[in-house]
N, C-alpha and C. Protein backbone atom coordinates (compact mmCIF):
# COMPACT_ATOMS: atom_id res chain seq x y z
N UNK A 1 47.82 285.20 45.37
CA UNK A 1 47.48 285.01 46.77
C UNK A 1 48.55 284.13 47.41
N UNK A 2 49.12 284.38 48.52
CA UNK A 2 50.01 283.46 49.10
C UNK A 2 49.56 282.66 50.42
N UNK A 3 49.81 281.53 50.14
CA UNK A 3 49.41 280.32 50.80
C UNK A 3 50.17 280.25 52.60
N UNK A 4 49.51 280.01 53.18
CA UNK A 4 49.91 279.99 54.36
C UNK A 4 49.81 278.50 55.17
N UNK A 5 49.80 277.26 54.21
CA UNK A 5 49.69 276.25 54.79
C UNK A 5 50.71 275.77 56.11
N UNK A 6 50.08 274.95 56.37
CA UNK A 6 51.25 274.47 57.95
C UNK A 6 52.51 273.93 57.09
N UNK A 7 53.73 274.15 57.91
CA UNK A 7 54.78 273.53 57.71
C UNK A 7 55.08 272.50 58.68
N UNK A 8 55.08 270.85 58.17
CA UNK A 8 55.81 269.91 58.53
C UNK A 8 57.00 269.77 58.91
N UNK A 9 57.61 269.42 60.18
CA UNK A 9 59.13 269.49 60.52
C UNK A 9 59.81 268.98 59.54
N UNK A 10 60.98 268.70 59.20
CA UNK A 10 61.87 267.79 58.19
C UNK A 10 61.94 266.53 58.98
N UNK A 11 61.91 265.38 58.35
CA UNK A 11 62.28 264.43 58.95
C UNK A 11 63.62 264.21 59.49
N UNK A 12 63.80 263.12 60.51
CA UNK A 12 64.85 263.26 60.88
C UNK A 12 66.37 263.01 60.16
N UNK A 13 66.37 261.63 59.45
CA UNK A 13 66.80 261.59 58.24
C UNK A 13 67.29 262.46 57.06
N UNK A 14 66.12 263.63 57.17
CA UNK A 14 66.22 264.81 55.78
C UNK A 14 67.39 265.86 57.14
N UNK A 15 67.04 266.00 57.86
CA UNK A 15 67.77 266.86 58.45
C UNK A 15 69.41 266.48 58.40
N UNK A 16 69.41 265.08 58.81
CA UNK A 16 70.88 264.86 58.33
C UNK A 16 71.70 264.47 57.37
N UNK A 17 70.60 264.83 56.24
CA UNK A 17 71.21 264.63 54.96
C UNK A 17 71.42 266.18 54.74
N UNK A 18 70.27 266.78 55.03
CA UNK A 18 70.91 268.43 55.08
C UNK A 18 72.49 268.98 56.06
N UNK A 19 71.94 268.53 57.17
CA UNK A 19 73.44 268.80 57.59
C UNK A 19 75.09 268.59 57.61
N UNK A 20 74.78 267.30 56.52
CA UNK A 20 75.66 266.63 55.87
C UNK A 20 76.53 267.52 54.57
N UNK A 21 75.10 268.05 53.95
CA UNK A 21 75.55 268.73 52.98
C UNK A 21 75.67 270.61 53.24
N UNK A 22 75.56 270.60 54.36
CA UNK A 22 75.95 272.31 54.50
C UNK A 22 77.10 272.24 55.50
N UNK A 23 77.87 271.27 55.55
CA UNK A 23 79.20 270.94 56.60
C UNK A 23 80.20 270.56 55.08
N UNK A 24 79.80 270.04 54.30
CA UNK A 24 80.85 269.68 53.32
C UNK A 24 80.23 271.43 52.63
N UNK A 25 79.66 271.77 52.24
CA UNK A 25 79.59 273.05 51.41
C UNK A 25 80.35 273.69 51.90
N UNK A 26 80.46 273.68 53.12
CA UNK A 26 80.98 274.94 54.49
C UNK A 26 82.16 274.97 54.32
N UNK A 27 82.54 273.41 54.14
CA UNK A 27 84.43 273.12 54.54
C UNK A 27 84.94 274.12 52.89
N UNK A 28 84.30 273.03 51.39
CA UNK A 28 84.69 273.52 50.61
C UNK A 28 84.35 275.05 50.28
N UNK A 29 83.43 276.15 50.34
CA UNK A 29 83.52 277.33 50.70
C UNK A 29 84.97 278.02 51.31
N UNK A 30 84.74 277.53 52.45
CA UNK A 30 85.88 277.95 53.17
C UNK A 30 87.22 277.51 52.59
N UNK A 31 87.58 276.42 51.82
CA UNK A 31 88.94 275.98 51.49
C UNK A 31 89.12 276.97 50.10
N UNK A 32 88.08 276.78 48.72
CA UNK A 32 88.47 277.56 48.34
C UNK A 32 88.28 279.30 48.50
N UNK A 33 87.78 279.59 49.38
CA UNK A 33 87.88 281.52 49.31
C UNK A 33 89.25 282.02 49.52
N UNK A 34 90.09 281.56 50.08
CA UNK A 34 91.50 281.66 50.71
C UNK A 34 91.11 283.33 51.38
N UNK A 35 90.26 283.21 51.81
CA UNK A 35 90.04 284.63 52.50
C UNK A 35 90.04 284.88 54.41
N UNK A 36 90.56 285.56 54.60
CA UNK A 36 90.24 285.58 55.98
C UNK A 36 89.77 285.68 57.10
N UNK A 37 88.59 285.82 56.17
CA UNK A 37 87.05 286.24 56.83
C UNK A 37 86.20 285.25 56.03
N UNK A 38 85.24 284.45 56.54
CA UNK A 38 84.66 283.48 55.16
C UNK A 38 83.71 284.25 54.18
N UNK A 39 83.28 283.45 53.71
CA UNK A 39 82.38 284.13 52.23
C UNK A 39 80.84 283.88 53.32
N UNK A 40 80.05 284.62 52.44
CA UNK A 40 78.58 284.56 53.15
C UNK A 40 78.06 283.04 52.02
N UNK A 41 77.71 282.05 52.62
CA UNK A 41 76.87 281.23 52.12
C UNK A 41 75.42 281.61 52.07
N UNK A 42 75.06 281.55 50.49
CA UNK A 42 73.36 281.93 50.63
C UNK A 42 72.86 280.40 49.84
N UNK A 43 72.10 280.25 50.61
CA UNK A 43 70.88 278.77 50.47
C UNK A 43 69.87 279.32 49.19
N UNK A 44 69.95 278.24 48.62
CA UNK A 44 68.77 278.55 47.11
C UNK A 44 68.33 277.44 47.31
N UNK A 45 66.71 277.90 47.54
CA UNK A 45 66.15 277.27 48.19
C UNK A 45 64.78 276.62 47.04
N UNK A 46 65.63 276.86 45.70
CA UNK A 46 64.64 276.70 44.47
C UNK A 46 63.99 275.20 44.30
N UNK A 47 62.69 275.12 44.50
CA UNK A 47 61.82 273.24 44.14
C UNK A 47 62.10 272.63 45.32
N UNK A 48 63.03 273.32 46.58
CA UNK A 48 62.97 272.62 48.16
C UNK A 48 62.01 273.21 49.12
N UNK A 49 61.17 272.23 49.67
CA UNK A 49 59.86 272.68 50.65
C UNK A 49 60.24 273.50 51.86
N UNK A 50 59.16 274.61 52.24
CA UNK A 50 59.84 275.03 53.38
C UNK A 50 60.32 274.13 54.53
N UNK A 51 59.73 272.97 54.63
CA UNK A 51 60.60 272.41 55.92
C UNK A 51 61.92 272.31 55.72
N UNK A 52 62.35 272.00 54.32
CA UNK A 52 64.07 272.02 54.32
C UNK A 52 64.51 273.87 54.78
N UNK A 53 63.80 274.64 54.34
CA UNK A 53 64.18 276.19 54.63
C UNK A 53 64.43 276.31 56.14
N UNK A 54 63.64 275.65 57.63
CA UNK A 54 63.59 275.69 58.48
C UNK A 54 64.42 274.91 58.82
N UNK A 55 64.83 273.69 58.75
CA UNK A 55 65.63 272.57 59.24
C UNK A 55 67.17 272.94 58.57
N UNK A 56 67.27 273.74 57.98
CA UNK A 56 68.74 274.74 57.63
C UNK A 56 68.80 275.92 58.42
N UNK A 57 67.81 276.42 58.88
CA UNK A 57 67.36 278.09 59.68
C UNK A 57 68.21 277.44 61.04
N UNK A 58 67.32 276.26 61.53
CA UNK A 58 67.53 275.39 62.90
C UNK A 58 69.36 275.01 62.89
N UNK A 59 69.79 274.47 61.79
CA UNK A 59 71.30 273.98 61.58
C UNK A 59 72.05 275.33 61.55
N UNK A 60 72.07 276.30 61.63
CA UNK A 60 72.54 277.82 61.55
C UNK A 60 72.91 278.46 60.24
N UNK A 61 71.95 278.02 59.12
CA UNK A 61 71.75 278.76 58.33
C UNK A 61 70.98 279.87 57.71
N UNK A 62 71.76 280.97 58.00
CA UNK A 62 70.67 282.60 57.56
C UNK A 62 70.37 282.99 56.87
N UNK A 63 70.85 282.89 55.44
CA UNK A 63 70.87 283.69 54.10
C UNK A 63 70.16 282.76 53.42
N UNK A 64 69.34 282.67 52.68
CA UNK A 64 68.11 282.15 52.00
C UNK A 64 68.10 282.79 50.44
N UNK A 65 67.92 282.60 49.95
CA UNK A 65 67.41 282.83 48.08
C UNK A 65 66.22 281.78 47.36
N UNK A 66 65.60 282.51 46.74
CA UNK A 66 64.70 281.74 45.66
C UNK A 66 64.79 282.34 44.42
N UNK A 67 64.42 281.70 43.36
CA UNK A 67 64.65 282.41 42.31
C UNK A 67 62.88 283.13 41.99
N UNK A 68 61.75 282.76 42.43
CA UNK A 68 60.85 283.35 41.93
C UNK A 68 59.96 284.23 43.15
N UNK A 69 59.32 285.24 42.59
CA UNK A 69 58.56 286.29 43.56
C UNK A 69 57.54 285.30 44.81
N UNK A 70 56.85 284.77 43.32
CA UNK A 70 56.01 283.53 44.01
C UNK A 70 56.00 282.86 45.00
N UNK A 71 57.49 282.08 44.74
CA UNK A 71 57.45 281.10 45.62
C UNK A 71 58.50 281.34 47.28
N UNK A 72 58.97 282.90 46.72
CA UNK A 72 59.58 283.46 48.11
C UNK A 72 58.72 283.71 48.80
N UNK A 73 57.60 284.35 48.29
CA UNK A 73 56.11 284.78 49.26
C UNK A 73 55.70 283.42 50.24
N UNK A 74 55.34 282.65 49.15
CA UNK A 74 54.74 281.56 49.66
C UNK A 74 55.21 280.79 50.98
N UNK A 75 56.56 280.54 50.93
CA UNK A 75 57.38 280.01 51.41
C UNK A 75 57.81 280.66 53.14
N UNK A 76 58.00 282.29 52.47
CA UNK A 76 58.52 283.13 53.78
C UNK A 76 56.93 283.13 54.45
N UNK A 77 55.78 283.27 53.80
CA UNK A 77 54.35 283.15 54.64
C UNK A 77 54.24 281.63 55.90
N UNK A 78 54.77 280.68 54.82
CA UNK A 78 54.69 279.53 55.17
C UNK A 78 55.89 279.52 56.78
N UNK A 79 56.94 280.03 56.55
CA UNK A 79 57.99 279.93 58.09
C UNK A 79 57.61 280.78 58.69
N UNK A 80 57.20 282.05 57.97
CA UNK A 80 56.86 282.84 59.25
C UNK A 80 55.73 282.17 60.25
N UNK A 81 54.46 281.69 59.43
CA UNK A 81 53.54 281.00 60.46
C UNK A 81 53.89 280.24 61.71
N UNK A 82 55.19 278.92 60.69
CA UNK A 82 56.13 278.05 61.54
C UNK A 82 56.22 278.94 62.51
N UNK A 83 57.22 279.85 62.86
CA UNK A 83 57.88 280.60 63.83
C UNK A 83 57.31 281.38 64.59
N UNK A 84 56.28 281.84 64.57
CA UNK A 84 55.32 282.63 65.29
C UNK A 84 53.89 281.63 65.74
N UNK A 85 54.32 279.88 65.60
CA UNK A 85 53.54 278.85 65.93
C UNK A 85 51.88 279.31 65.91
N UNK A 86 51.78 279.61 64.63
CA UNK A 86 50.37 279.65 64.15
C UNK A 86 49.84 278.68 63.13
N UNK A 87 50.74 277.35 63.20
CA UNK A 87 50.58 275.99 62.72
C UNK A 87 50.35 275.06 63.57
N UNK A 88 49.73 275.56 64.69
CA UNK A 88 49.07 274.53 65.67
C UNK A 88 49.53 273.54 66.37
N UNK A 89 50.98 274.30 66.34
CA UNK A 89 51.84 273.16 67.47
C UNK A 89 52.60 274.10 68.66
């Protein structure tokens, strides 16, 4: 059964520790691909709560991964609610 609990924003703090670390991923990505088009960054989003999934969605990150059936369900149930504000905000 997949859980549809509310998702909590990220704190503000977590957000800029996230954005901290998908600006240095970004640079090094980009330095080593030597390509001229960049590489697609995909987020593995494995043992991190959906609010980090959203507060990377919000920072302009698209590509998402989990490693289990489970917890992609859970998770994509959980933002979709976020996003279609059926978490009561």
């Amino acid at each position: 059964m997949t859980s549809t609990r509310n998702v909590a924003p990220a704190s503000q703090e977590r957000v800029a520790e996230l954005k901290e670390s998908l600006v240095e991923i970004k640079s090094r990505v980009e330095s080593a691909s030597g390509r001229p088009r960049p590489a697609t960054l995909v987020a593995v989003s494995k043992l991190k709560p959906a609010s980090d999934i959203l507060a990377c969605h919000e920072l302009g990150q698209r590509d998402f991964a989990e490693n289990y059936v489970q917890e992609l369900e859970e998770k994509a149930a959980q933002v979709r609610s976020y996003c279609h504000g059926e978490n009561g905000t």
